[in-house]
PDB file of N, CA and C in Angstrom:
ATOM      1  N   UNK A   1     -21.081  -1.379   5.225  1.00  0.00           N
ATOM      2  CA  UNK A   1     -19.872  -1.271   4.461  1.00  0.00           C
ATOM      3  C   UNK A   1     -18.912  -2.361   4.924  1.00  0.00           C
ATOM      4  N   UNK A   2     -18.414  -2.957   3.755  1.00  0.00           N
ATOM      5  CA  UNK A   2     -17.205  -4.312   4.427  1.00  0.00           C
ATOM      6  C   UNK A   2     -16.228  -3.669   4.233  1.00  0.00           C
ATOM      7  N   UNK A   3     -15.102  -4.114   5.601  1.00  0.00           N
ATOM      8  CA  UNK A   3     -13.947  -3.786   5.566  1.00  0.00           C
ATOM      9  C   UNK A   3     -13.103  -4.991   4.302  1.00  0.00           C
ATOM     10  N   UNK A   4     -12.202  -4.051   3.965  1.00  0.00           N
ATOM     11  CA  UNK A   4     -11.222  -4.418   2.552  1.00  0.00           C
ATOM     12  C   UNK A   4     -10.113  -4.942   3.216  1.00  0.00           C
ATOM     13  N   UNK A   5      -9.696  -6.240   3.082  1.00  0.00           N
ATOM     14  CA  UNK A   5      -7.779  -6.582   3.687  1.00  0.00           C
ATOM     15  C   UNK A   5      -6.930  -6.269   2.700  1.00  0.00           C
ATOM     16  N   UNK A   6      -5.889  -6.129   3.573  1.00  0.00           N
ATOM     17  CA  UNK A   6      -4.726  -5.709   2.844  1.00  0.00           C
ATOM     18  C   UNK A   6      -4.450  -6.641   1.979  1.00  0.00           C
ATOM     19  N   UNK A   7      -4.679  -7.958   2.156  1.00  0.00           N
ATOM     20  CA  UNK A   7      -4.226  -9.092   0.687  1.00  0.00           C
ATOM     21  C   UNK A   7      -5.026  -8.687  -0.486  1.00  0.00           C
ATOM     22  N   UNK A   8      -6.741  -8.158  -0.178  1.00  0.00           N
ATOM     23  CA  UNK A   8      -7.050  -8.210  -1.182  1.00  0.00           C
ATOM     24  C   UNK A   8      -6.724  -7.286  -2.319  1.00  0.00           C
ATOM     25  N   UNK A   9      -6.432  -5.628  -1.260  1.00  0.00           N
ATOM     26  CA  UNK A   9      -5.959  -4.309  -1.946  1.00  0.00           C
ATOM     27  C   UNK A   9      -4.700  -4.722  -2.889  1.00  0.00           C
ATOM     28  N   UNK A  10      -3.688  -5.727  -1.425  1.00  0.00           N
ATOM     29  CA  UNK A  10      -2.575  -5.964  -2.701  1.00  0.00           C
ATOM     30  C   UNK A  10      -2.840  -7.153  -4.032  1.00  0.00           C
ATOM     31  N   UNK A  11      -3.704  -7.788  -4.003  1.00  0.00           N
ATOM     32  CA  UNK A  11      -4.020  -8.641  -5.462  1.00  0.00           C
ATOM     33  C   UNK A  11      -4.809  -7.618  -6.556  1.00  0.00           C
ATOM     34  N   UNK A  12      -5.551  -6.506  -6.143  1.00  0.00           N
ATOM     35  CA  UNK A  12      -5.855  -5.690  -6.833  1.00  0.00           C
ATOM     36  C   UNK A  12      -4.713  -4.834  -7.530  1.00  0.00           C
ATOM     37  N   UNK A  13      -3.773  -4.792  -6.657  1.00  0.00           N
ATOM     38  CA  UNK A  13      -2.703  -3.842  -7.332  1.00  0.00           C
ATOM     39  C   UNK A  13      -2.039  -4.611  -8.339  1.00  0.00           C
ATOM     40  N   UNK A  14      -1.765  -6.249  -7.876  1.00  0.00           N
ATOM     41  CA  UNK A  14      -1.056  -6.767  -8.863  1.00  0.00           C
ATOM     42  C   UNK A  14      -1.931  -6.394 -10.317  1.00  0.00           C
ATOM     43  N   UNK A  15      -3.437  -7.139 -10.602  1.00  0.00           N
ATOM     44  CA  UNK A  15      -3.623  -7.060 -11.074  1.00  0.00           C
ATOM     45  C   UNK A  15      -3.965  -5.928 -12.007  1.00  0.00           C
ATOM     46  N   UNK A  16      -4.047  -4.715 -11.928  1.00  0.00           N
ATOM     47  CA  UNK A  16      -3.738  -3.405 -11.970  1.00  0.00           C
ATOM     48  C   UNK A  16      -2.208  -3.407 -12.929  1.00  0.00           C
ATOM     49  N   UNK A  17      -1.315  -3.941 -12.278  1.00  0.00           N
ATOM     50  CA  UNK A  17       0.099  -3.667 -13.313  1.00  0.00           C
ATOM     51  C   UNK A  17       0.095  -4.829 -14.353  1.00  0.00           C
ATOM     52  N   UNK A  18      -0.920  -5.721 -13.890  1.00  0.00           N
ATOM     53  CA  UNK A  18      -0.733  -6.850 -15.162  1.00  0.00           C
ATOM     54  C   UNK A  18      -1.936  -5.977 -16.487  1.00  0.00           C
ATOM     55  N   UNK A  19      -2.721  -5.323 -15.819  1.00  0.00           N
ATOM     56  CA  UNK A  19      -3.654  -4.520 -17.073  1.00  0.00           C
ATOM     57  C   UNK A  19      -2.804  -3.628 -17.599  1.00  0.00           C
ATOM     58  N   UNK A  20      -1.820  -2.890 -17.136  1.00  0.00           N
ATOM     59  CA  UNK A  20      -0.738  -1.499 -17.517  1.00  0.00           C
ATOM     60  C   UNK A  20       0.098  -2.426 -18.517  1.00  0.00           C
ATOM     61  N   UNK A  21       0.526  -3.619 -18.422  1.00  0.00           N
ATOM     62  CA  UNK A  21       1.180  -3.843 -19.423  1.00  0.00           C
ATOM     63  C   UNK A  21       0.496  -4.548 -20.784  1.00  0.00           C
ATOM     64  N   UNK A  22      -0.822  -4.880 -20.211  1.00  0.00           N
ATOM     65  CA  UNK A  22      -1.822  -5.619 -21.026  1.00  0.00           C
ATOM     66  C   UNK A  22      -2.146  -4.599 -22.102  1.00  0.00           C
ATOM     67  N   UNK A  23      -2.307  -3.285 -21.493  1.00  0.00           N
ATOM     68  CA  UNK A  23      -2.977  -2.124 -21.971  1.00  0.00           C
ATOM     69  C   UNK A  23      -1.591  -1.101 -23.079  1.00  0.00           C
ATOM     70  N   UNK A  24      -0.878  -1.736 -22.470  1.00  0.00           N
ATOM     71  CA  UNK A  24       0.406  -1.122 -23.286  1.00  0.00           C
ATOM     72  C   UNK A  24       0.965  -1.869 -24.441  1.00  0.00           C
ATOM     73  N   UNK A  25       0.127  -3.451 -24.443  1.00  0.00           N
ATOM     74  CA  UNK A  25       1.056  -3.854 -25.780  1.00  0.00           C
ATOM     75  C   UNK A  25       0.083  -3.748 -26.635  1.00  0.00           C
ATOM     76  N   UNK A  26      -1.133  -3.502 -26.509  1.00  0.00           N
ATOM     77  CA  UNK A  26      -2.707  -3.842 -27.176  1.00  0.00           C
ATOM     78  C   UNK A  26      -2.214  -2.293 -28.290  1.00  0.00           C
ATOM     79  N   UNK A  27      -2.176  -1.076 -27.122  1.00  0.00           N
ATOM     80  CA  UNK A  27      -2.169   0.406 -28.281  1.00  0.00           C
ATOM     81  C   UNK A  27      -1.047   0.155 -28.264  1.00  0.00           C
ATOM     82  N   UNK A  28       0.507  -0.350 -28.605  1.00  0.00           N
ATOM     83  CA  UNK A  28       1.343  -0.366 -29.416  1.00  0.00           C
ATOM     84  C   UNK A  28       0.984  -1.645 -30.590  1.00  0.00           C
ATOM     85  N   UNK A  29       0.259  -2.038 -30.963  1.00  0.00           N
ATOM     86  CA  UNK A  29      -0.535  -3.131 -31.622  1.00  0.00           C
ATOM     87  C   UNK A  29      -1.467  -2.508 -32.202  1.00  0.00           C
ATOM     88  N   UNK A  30      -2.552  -1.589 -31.621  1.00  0.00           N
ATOM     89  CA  UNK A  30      -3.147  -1.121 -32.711  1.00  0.00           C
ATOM     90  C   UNK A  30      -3.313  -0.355 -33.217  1.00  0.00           C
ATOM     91  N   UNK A  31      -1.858   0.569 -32.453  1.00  0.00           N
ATOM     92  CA  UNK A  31      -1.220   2.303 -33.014  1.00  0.00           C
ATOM     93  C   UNK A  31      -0.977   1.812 -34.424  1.00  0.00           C
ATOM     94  N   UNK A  32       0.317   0.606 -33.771  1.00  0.00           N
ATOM     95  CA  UNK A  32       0.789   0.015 -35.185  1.00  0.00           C
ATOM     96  C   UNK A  32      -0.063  -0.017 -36.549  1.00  0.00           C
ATOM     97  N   UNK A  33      -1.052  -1.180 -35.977  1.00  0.00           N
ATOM     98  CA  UNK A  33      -1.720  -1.428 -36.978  1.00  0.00           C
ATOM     99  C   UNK A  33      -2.638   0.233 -38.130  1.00  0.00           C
ATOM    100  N   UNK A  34      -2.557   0.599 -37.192  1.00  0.00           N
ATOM    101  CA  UNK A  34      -3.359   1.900 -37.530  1.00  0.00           C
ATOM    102  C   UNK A  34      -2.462   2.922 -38.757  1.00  0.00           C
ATOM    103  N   UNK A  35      -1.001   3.012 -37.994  1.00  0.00           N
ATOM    104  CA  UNK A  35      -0.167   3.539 -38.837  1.00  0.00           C
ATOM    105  C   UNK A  35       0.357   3.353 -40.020  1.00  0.00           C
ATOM    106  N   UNK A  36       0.257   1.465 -40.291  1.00  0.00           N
ATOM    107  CA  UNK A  36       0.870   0.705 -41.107  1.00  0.00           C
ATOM    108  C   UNK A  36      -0.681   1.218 -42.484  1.00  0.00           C
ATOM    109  N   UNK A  37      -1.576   1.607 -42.043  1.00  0.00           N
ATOM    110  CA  UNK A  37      -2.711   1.421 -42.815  1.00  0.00           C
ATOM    111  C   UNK A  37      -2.942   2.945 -43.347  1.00  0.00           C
ATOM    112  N   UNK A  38      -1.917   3.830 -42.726  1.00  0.00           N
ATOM    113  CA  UNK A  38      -2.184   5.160 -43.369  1.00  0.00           C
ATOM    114  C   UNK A  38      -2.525   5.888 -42.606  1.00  0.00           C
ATOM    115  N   UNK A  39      -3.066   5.606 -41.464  1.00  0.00           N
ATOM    116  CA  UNK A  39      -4.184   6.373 -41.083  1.00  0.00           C
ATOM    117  C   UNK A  39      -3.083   6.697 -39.481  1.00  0.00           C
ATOM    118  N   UNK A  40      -2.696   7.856 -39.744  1.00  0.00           N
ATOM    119  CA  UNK A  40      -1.314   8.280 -39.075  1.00  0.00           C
ATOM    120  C   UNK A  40      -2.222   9.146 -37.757  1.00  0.00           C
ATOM    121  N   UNK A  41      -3.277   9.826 -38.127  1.00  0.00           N
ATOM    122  CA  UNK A  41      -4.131  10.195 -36.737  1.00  0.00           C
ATOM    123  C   UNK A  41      -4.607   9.711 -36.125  1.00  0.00           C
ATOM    124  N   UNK A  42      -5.060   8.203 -36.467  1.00  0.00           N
ATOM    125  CA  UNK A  42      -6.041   7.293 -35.262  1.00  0.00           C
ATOM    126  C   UNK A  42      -4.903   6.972 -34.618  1.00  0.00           C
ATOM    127  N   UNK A  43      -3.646   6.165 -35.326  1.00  0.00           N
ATOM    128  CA  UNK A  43      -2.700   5.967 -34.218  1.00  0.00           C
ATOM    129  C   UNK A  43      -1.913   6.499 -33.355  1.00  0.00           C
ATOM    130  N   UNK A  44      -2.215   7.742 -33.517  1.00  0.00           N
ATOM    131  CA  UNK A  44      -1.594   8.661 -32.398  1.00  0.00           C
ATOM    132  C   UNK A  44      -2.537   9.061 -31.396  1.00  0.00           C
ATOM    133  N   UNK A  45      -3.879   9.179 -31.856  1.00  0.00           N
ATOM    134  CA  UNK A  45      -4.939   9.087 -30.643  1.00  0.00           C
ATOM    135  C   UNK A  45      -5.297   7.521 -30.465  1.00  0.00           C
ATOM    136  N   UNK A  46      -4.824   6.578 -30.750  1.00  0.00           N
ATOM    137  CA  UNK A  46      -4.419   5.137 -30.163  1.00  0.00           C
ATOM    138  C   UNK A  46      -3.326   4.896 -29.019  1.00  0.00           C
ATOM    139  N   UNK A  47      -2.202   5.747 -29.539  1.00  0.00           N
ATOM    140  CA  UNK A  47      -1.338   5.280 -28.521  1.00  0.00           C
ATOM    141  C   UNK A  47      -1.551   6.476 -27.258  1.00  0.00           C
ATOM    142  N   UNK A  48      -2.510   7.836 -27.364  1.00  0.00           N
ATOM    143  CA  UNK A  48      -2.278   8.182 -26.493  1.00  0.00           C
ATOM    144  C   UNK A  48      -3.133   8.058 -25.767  1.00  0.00           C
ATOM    145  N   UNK A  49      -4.345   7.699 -26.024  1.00  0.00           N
ATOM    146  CA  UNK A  49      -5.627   6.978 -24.932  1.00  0.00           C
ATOM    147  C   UNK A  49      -5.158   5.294 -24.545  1.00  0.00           C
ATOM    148  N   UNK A  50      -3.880   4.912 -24.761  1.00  0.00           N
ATOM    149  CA  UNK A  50      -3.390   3.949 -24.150  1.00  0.00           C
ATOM    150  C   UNK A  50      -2.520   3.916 -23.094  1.00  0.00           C
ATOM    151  N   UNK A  51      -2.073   5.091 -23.398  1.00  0.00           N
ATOM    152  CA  UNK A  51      -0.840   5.748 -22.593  1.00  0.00           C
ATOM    153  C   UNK A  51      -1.344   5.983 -21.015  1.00  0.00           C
ATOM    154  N   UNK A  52      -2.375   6.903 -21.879  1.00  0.00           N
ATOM    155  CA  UNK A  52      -3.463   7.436 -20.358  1.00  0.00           C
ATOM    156  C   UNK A  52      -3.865   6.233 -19.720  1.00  0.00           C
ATOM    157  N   UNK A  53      -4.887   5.511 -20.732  1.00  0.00           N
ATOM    158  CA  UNK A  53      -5.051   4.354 -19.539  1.00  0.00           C
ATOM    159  C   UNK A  53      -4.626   3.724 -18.910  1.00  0.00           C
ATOM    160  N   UNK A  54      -3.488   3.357 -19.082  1.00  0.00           N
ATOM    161  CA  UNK A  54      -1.872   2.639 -18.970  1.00  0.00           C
ATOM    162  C   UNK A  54      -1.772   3.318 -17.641  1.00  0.00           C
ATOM    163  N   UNK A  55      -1.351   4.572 -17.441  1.00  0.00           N
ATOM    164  CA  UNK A  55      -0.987   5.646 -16.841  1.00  0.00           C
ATOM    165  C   UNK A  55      -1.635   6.229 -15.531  1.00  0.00           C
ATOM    166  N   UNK A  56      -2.840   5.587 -15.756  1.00  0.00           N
ATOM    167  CA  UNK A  56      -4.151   6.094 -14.637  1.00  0.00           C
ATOM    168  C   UNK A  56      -4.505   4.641 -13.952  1.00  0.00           C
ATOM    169  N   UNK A  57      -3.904   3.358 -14.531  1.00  0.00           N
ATOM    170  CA  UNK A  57      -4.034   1.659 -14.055  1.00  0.00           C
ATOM    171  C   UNK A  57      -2.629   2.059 -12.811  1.00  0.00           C
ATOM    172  N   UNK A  58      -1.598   2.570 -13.582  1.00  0.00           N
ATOM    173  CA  UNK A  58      -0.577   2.630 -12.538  1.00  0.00           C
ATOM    174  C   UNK A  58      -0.811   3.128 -11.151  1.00  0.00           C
ATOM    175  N   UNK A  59      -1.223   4.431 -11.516  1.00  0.00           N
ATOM    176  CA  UNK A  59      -1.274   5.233 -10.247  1.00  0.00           C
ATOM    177  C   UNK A  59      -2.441   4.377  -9.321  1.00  0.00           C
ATOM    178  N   UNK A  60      -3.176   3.583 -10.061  1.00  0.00           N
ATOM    179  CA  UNK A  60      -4.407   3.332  -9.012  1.00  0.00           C
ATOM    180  C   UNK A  60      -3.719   1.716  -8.468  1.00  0.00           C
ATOM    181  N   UNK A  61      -3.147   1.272  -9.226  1.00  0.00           N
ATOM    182  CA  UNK A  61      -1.721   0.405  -8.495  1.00  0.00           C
ATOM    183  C   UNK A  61      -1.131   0.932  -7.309  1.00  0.00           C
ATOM    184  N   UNK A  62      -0.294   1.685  -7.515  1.00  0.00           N
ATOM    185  CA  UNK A  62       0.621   2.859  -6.204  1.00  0.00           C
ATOM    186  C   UNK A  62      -0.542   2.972  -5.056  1.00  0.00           C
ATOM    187  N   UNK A  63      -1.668   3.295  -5.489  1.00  0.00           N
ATOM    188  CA  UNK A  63      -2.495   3.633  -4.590  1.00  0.00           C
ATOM    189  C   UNK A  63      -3.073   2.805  -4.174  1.00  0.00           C
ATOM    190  N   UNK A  64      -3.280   1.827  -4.374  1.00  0.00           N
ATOM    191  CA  UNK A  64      -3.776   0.217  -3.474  1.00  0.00           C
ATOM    192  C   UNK A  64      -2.892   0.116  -2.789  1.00  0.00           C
ATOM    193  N   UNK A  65      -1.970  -0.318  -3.472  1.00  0.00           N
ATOM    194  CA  UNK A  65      -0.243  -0.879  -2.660  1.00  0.00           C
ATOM    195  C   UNK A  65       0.195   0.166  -1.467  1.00  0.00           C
ATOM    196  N   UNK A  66      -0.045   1.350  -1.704  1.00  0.00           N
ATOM    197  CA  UNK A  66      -0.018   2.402  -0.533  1.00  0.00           C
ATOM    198  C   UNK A  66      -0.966   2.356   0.719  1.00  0.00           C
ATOM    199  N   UNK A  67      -2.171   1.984   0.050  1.00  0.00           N
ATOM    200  CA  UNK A  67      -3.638   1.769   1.283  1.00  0.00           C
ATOM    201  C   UNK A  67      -3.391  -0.199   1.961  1.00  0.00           C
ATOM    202  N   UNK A  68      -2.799  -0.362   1.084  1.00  0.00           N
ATOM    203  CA  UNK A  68      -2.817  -1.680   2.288  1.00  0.00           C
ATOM    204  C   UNK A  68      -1.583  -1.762   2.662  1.00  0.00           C
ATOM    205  N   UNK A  69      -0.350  -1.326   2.954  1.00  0.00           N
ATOM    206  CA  UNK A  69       0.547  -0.850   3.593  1.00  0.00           C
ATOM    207  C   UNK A  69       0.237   0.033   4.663  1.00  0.00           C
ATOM    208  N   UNK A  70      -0.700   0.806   4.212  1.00  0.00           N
ATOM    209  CA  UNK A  70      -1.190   1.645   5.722  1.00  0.00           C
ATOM    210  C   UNK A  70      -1.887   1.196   6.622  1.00  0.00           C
ATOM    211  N   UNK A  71      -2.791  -0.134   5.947  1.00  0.00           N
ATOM    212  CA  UNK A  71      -3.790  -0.719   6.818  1.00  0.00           C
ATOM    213  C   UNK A  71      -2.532  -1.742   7.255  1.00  0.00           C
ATOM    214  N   UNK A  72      -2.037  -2.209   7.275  1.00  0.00           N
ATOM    215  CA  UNK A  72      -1.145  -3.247   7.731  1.00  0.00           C
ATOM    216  C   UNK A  72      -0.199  -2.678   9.064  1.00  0.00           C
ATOM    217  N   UNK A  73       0.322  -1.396   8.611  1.00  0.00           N
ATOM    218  CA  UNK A  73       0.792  -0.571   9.855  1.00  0.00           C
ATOM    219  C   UNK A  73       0.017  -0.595  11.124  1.00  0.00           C
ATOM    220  N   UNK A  74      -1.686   0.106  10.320  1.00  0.00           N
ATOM    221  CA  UNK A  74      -2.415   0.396  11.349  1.00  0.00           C
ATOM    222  C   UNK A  74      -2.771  -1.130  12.263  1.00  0.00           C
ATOM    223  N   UNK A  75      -2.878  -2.246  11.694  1.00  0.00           N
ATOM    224  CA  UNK A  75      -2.668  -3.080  12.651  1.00  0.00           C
ATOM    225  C   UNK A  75      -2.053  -3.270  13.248  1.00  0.00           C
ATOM    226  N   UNK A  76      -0.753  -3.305  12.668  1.00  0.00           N
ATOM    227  CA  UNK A  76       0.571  -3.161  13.998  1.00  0.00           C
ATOM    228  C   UNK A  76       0.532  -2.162  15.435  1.00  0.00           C
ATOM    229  N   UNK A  77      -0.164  -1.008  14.544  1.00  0.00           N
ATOM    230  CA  UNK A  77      -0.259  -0.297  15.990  1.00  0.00           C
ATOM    231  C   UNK A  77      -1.374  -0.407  17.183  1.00  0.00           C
ATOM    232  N   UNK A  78      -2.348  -0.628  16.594  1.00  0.00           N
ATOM    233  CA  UNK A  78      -3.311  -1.093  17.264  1.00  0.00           C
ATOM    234  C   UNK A  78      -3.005  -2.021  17.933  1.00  0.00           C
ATOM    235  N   UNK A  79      -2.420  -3.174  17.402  1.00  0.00           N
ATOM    236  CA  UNK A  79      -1.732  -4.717  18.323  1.00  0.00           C
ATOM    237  C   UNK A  79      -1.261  -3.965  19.668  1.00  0.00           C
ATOM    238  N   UNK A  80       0.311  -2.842  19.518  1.00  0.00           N
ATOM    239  CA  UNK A  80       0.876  -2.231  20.036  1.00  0.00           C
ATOM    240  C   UNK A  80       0.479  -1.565  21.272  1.00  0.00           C
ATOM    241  N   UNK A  81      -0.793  -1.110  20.675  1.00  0.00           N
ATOM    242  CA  UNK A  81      -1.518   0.087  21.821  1.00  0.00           C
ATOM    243  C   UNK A  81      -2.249  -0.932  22.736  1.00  0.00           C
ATOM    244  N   UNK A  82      -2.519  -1.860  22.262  1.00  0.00           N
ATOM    245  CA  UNK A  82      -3.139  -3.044  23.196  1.00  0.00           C
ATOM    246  C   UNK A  82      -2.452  -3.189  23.973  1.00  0.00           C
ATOM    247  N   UNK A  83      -1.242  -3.803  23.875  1.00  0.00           N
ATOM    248  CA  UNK A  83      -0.216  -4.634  24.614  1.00  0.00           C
ATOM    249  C   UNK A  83       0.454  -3.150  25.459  1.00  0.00           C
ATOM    250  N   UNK A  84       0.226  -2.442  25.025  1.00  0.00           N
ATOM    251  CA  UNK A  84       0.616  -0.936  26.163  1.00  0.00           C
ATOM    252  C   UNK A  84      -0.389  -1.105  27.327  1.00  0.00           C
ATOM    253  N   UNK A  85      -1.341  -1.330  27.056  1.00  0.00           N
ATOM    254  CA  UNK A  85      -2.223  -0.683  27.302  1.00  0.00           C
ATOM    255  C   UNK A  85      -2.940  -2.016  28.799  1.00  0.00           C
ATOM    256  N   UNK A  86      -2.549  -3.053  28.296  1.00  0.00           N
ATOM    257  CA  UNK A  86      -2.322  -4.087  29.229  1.00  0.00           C
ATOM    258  C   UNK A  86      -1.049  -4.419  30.196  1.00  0.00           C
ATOM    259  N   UNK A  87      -0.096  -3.340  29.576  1.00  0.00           N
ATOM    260  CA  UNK A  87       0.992  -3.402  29.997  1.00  0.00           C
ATOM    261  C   UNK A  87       1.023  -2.286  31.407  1.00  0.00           C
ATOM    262  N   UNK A  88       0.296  -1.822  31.485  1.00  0.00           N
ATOM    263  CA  UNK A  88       0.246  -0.490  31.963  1.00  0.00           C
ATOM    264  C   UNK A  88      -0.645  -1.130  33.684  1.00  0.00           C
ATOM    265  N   UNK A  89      -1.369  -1.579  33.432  1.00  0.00           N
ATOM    266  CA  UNK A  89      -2.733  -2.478  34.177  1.00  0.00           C
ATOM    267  C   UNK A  89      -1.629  -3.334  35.248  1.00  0.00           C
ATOM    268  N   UNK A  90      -0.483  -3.761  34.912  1.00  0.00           N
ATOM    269  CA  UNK A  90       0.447  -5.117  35.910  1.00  0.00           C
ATOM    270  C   UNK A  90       0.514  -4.860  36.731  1.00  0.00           C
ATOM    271  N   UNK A  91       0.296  -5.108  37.952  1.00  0.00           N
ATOM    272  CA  UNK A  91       0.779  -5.039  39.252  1.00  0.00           C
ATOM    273  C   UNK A  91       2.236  -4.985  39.552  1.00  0.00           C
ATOM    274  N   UNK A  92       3.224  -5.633  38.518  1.00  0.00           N
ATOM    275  CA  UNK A  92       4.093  -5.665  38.939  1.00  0.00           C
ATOM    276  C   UNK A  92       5.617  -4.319  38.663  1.00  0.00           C
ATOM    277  N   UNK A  93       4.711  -3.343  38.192  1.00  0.00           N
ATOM    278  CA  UNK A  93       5.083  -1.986  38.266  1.00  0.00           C
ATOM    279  C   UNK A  93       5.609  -1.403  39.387  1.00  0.00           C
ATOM    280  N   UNK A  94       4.612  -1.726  40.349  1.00  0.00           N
ATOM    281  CA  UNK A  94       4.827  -1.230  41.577  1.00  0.00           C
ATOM    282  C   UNK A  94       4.315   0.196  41.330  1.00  0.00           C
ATOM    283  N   UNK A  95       3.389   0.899  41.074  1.00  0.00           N
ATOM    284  CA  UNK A  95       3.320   1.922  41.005  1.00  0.00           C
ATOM    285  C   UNK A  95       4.407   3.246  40.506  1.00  0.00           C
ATOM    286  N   UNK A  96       5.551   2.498  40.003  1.00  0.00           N
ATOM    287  CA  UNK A  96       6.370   3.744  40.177  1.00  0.00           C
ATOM    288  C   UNK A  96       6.501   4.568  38.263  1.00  0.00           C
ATOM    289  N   UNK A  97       6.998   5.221  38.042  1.00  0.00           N
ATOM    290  CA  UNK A  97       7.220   6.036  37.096  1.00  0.00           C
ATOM    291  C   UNK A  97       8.774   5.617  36.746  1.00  0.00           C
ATOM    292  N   UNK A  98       8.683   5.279  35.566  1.00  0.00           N
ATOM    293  CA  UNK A  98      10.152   5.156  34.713  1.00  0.00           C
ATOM    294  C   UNK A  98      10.476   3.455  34.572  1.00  0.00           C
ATOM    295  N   UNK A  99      11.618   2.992  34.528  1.00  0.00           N
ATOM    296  CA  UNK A  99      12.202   1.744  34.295  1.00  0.00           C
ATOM    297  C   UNK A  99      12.503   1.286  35.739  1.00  0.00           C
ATOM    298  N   UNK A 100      12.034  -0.053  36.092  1.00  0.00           N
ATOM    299  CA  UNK A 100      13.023  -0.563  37.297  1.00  0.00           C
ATOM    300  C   UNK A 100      14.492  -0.459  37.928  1.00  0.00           C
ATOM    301  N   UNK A 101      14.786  -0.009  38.911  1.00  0.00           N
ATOM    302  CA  UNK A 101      16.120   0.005  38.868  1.00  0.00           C
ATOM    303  C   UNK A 101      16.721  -1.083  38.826  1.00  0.00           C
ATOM    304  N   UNK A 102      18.001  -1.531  37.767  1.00  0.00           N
ATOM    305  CA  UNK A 102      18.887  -2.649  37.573  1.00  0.00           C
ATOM    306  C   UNK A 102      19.782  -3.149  38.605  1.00  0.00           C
ATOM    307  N   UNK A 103      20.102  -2.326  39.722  1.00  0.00           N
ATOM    308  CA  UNK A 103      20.747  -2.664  40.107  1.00  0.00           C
ATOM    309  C   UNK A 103      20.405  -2.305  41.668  1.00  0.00           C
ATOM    310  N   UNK A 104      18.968  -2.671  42.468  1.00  0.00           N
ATOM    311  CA  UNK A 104      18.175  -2.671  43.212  1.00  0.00           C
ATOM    312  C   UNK A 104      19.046  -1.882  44.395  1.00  0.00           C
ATOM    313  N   UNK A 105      18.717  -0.979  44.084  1.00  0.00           N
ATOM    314  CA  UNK A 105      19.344   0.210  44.769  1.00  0.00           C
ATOM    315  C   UNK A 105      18.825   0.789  45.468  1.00  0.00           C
ATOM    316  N   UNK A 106      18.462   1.354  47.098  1.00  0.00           N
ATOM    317  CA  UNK A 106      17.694   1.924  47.823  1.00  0.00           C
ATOM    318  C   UNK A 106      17.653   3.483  46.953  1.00  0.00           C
ATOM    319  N   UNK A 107      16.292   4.084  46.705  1.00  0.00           N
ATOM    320  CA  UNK A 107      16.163   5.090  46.177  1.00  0.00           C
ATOM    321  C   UNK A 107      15.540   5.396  45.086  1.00  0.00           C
ATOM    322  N   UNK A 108      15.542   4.185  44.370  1.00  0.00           N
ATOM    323  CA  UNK A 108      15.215   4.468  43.101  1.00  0.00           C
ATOM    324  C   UNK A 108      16.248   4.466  42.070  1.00  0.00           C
ATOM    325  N   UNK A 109      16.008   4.670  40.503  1.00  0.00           N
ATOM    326  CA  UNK A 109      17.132   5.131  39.673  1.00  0.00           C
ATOM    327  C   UNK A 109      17.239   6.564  39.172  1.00  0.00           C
ATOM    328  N   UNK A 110      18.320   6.337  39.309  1.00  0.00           N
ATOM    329  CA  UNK A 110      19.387   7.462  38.959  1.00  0.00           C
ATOM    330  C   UNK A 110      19.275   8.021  37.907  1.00  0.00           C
TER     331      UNK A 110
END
């Protein structure tokens, strides 16, 4: 299985809202045409199997644009948990628990 990038999820989404509007002028075009010709039932089951499709392009838009926003996070955190995680490993901790004291104070901080 190949992993999917987030550029590509988001060029899918674009293209996704460029079909929603593609798909929306086509059945107002051939509702039209349909209506202008009499035939007053095809264009209403024209415009509403356009609607839907229209309607079901969107959401699967939202839903790309949502999945590579999440994958983009999840890299951030992963970066994150790294750099913890190397951060943690320094010697120059000193072993102790919490923040350095600022103002090198016998004892520790306060």
């Amino acid at each position: 299985m190949e992993t999917v990038k987030p550029r590509e999820l988001q060029l899918a989404a674009r293209l996704a809202e460029a079909l929603v509007y593609t798909t929306g002028v086509a059945g107002v075009i051939a509702g039209g045409l349909l209506f202008r010709e009499g035939q007053a039932g095809f264009a209403l089951v024209a415009w509403t199997l356009t609607f839907t499709a229209g309607a079901a392009l969107r959401i699967a838009a939202y839903a790309a644009r949502a999945l590579a926003d999440l994958l983009v996070r999840q890299a951030r955190m992963e970066e994150r948990f790294a750099d913890l995680a190397t951060a943690e490993g320094r010697p120059e901790s000193g072993g102790r628990e919490g923040p350095p004291d600022p103002y090198r104070r016998w004892g520790g901080h306060h």
